[in-house]
PDB file of N, CA and C in Angstrom:
ATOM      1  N   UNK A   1     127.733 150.052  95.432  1.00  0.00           N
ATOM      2  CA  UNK A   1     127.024 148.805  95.274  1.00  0.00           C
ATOM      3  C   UNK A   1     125.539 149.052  95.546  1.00  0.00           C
ATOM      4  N   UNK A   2     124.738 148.722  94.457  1.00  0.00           N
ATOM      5  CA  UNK A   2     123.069 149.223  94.896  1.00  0.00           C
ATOM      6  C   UNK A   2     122.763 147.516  96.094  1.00  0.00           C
ATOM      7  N   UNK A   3     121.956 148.301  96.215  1.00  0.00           N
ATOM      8  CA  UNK A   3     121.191 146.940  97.129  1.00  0.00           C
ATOM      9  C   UNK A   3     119.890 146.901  96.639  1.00  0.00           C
ATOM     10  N   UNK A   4     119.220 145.127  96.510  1.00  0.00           N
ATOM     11  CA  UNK A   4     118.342 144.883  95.909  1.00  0.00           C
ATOM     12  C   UNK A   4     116.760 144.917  96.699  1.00  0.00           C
ATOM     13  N   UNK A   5     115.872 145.101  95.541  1.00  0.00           N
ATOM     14  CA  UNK A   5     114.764 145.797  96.498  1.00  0.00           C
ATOM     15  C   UNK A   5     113.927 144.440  97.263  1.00  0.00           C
ATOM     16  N   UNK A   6     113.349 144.786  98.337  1.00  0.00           N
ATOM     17  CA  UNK A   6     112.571 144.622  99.183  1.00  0.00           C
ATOM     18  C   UNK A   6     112.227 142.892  98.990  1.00  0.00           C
ATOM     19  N   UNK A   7     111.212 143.624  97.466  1.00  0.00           N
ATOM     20  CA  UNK A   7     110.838 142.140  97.221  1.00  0.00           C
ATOM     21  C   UNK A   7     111.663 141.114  96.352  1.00  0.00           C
ATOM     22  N   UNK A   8     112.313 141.669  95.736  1.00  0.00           N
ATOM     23  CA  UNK A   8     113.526 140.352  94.952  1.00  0.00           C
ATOM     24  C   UNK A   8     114.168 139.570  96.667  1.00  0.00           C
ATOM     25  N   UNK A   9     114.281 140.454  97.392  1.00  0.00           N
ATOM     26  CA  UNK A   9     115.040 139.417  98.774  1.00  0.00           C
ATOM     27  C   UNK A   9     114.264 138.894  98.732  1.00  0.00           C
ATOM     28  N   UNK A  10     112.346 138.969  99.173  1.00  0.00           N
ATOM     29  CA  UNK A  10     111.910 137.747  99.760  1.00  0.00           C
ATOM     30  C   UNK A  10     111.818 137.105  98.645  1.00  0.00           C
ATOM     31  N   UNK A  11     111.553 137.342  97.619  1.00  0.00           N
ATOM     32  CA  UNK A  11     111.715 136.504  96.480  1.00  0.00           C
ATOM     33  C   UNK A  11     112.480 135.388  96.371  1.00  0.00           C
ATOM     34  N   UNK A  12     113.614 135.561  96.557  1.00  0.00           N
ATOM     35  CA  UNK A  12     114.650 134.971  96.739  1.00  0.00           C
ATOM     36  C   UNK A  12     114.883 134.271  97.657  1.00  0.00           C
ATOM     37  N   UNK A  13     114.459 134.763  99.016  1.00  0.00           N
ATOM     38  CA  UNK A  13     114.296 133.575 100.153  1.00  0.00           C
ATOM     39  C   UNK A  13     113.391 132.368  99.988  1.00  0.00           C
ATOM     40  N   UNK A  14     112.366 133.219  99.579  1.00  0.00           N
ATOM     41  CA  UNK A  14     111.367 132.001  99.123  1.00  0.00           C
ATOM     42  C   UNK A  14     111.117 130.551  98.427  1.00  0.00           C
ATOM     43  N   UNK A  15     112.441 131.541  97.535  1.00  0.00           N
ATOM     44  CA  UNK A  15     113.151 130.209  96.238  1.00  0.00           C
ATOM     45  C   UNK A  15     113.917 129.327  96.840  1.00  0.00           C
ATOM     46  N   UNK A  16     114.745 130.103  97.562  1.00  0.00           N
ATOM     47  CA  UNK A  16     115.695 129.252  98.906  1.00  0.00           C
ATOM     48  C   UNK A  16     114.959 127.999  99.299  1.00  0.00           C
ATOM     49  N   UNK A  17     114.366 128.344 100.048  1.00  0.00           N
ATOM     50  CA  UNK A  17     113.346 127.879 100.963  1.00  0.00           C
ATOM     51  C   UNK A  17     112.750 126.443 100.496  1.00  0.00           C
ATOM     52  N   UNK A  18     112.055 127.087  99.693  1.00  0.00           N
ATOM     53  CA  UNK A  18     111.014 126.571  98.327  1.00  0.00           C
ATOM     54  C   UNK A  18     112.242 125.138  98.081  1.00  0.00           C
ATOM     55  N   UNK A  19     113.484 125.359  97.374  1.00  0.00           N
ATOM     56  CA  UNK A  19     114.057 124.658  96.688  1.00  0.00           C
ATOM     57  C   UNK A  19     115.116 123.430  97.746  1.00  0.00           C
ATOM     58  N   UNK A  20     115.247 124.332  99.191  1.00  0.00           N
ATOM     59  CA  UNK A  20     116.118 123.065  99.795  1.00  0.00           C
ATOM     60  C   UNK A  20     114.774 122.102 100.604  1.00  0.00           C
ATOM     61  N   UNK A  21     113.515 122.592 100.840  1.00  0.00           N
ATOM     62  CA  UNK A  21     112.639 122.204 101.322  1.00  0.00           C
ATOM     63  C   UNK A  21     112.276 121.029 100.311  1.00  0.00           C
ATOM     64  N   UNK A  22     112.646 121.095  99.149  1.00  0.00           N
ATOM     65  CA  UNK A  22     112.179 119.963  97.846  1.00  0.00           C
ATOM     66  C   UNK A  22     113.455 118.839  98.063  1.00  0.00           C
ATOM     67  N   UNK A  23     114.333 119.722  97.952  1.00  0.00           N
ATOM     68  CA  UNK A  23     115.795 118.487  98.144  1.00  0.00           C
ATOM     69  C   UNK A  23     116.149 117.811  99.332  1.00  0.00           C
ATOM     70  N   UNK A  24     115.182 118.441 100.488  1.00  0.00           N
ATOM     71  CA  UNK A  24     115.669 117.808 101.756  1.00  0.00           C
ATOM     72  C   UNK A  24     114.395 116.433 101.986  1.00  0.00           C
ATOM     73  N   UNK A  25     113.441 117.109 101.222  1.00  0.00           N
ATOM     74  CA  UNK A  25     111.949 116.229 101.607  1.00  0.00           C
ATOM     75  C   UNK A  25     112.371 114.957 100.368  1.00  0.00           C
ATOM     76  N   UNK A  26     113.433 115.053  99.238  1.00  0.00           N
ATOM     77  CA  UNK A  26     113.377 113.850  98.739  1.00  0.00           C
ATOM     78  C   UNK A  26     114.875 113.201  99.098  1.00  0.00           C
ATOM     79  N   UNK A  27     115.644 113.627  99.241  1.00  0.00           N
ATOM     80  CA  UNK A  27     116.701 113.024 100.586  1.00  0.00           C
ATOM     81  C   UNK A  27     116.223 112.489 101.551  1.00  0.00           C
ATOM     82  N   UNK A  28     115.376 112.632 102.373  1.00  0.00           N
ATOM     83  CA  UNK A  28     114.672 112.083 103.558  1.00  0.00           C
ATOM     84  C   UNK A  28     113.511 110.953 103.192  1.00  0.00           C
ATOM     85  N   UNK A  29     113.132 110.973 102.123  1.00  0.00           N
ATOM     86  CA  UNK A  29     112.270 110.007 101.458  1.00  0.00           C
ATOM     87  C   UNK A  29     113.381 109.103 100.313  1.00  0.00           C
ATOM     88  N   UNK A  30     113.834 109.547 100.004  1.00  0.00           N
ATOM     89  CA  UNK A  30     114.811 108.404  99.132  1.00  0.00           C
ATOM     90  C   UNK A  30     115.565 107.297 100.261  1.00  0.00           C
ATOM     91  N   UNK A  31     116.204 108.336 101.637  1.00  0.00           N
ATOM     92  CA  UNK A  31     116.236 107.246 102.455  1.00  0.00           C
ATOM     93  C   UNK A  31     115.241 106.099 103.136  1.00  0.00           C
ATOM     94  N   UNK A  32     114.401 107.034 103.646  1.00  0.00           N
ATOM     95  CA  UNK A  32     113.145 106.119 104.057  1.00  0.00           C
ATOM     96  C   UNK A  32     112.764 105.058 103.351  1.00  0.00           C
ATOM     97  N   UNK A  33     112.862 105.424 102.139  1.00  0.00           N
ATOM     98  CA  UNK A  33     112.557 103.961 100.749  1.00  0.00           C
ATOM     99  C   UNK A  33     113.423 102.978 101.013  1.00  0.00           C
ATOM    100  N   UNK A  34     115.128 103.380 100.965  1.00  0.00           N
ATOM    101  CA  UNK A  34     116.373 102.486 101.089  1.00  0.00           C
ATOM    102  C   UNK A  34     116.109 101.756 102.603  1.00  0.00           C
ATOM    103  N   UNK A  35     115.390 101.984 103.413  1.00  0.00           N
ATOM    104  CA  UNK A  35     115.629 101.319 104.875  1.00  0.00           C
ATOM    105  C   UNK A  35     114.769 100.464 104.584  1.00  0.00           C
ATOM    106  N   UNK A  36     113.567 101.090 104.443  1.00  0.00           N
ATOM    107  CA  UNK A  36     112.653  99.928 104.084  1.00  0.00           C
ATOM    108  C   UNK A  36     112.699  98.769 103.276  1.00  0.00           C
ATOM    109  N   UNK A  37     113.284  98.970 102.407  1.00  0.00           N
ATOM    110  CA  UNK A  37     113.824  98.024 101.340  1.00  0.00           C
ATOM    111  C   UNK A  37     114.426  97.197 101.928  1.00  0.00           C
ATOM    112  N   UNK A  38     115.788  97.633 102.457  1.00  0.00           N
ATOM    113  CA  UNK A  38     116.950  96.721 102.554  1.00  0.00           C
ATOM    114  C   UNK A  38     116.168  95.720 104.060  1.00  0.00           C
ATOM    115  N   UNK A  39     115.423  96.818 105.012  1.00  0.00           N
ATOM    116  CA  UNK A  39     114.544  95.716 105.676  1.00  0.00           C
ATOM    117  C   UNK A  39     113.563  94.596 105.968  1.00  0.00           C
ATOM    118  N   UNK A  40     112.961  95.111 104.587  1.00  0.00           N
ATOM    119  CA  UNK A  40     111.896  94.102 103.717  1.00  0.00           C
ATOM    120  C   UNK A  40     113.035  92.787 103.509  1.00  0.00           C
ATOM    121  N   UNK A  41     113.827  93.107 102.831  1.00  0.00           N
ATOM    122  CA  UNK A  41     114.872  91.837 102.515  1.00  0.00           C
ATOM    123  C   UNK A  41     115.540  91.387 102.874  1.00  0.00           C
ATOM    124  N   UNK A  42     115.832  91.657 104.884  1.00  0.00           N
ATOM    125  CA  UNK A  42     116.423  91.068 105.909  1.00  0.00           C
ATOM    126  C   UNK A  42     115.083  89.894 106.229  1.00  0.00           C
ATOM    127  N   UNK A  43     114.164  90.266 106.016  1.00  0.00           N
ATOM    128  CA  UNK A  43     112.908  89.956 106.759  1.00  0.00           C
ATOM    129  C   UNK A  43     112.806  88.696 105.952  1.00  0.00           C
ATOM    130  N   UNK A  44     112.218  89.058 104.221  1.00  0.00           N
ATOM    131  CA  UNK A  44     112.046  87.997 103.322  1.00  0.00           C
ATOM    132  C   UNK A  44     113.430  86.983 103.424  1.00  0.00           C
ATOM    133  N   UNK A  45     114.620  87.366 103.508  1.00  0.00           N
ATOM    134  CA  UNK A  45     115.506  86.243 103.880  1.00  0.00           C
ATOM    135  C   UNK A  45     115.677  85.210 104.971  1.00  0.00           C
ATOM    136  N   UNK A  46     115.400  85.659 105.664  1.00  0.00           N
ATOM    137  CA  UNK A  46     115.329  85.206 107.145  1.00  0.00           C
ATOM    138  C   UNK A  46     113.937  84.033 106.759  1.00  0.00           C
ATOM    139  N   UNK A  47     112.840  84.617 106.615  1.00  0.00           N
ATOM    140  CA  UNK A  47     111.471  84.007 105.831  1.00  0.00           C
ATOM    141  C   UNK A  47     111.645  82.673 105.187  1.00  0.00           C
ATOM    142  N   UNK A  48     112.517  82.923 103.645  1.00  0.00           N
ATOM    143  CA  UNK A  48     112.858  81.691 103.455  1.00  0.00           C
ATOM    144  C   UNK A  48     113.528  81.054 103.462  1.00  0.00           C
ATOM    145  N   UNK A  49     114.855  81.180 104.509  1.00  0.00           N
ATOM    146  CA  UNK A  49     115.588  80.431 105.273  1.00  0.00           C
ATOM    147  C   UNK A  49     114.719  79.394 106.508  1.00  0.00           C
ATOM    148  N   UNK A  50     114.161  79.757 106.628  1.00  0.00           N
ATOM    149  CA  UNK A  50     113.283  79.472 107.794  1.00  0.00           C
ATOM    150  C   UNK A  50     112.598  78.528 107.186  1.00  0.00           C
ATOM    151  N   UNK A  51     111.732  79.080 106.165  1.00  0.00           N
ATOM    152  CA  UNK A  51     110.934  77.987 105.093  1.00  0.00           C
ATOM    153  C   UNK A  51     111.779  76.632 104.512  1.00  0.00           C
ATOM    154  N   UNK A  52     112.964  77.025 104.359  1.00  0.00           N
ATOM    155  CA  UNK A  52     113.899  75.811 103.596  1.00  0.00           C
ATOM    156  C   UNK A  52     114.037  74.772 104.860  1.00  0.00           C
ATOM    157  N   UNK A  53     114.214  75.209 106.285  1.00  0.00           N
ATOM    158  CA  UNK A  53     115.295  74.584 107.404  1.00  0.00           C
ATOM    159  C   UNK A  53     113.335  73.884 107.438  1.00  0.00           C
ATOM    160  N   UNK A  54     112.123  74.041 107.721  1.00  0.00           N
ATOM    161  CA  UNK A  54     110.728  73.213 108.223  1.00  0.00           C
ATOM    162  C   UNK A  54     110.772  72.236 106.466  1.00  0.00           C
ATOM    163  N   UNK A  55     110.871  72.665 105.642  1.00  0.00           N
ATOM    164  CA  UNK A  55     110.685  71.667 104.113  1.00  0.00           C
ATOM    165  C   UNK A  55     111.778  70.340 104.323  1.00  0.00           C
ATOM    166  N   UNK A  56     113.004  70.700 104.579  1.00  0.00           N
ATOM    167  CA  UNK A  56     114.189  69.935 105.358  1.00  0.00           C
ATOM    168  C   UNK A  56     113.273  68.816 106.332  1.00  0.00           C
ATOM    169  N   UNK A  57     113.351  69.207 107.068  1.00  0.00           N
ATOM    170  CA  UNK A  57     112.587  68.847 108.127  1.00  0.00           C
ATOM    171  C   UNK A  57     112.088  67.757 107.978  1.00  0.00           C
ATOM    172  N   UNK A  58     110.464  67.958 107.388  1.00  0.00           N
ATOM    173  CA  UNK A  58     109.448  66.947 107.145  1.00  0.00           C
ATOM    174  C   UNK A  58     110.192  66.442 106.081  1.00  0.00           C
ATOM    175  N   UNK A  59     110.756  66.497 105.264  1.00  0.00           N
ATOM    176  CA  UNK A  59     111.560  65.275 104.255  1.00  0.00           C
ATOM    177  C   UNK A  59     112.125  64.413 105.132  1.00  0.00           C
ATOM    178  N   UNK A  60     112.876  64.701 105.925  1.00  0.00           N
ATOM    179  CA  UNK A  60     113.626  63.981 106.858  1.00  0.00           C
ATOM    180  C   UNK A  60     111.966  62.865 107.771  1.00  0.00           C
ATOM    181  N   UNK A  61     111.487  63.250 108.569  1.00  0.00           N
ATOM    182  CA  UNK A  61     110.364  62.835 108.640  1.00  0.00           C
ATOM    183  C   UNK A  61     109.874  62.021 108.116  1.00  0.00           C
ATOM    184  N   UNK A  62     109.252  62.196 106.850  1.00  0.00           N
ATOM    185  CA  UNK A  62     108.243  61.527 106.118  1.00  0.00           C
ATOM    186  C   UNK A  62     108.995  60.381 105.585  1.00  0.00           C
ATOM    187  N   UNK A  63     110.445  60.597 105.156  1.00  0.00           N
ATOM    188  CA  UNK A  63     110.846  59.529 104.420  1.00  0.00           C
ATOM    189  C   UNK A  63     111.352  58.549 105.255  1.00  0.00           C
ATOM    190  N   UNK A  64     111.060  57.262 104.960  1.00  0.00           N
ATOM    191  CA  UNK A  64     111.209  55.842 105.984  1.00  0.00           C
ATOM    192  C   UNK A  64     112.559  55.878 106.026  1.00  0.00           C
ATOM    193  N   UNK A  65     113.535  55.937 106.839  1.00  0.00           N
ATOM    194  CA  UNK A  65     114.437  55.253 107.088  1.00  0.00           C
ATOM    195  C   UNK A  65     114.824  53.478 106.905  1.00  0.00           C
ATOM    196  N   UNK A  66     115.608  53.019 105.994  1.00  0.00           N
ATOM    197  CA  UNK A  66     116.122  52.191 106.085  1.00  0.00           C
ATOM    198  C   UNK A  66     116.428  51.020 107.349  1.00  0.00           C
ATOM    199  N   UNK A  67     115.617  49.571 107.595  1.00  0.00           N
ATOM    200  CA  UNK A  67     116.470  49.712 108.897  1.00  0.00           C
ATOM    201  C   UNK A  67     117.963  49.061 108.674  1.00  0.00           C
ATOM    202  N   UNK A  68     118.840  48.906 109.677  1.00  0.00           N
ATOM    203  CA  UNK A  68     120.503  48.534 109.429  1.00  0.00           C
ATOM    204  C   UNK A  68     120.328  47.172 109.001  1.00  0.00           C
ATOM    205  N   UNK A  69     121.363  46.775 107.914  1.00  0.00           N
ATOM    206  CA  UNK A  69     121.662  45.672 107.675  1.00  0.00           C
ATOM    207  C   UNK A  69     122.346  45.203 108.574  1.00  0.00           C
ATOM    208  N   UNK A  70     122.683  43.867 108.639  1.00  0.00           N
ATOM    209  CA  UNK A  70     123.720  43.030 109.466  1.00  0.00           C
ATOM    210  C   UNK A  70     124.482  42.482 108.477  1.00  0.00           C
TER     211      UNK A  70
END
């Protein structure tokens, strides 16, 4: 079995290297995107839930109540 020279190994490490260093840096950024996201849209929900329950609100408020008949 020959063994390969010197520089095809580092060659080859390099590519290694080179290539899980690309797949790990967009694995780690594809997540980072997904957290952010899905947290952005805990946030914006919550937001206009919040917004609907104060609009509620002042309707209730503003509009005169009826008083009771007899």
């Amino acid at each position: 079995m020959s063994k390969y020279a010197w520089y095809t190994r580092v060659t080859d490490t390099l590519h290694r290297l080179t290539v899980l260093t690309l797949v790990g840096g967009t694995l780690y950024m594809s997540g980072g995107l997904a957290y952010t996201l899905y947290m952005n849209g805990k946030k914006y929900e919550q937001q206009v839930t919040q917004q609907k329950a104060l609009e509620e609100d002042n309707q209730q408020l503003q509009s005169p109540t009826a008083p009771p008949t007899e």
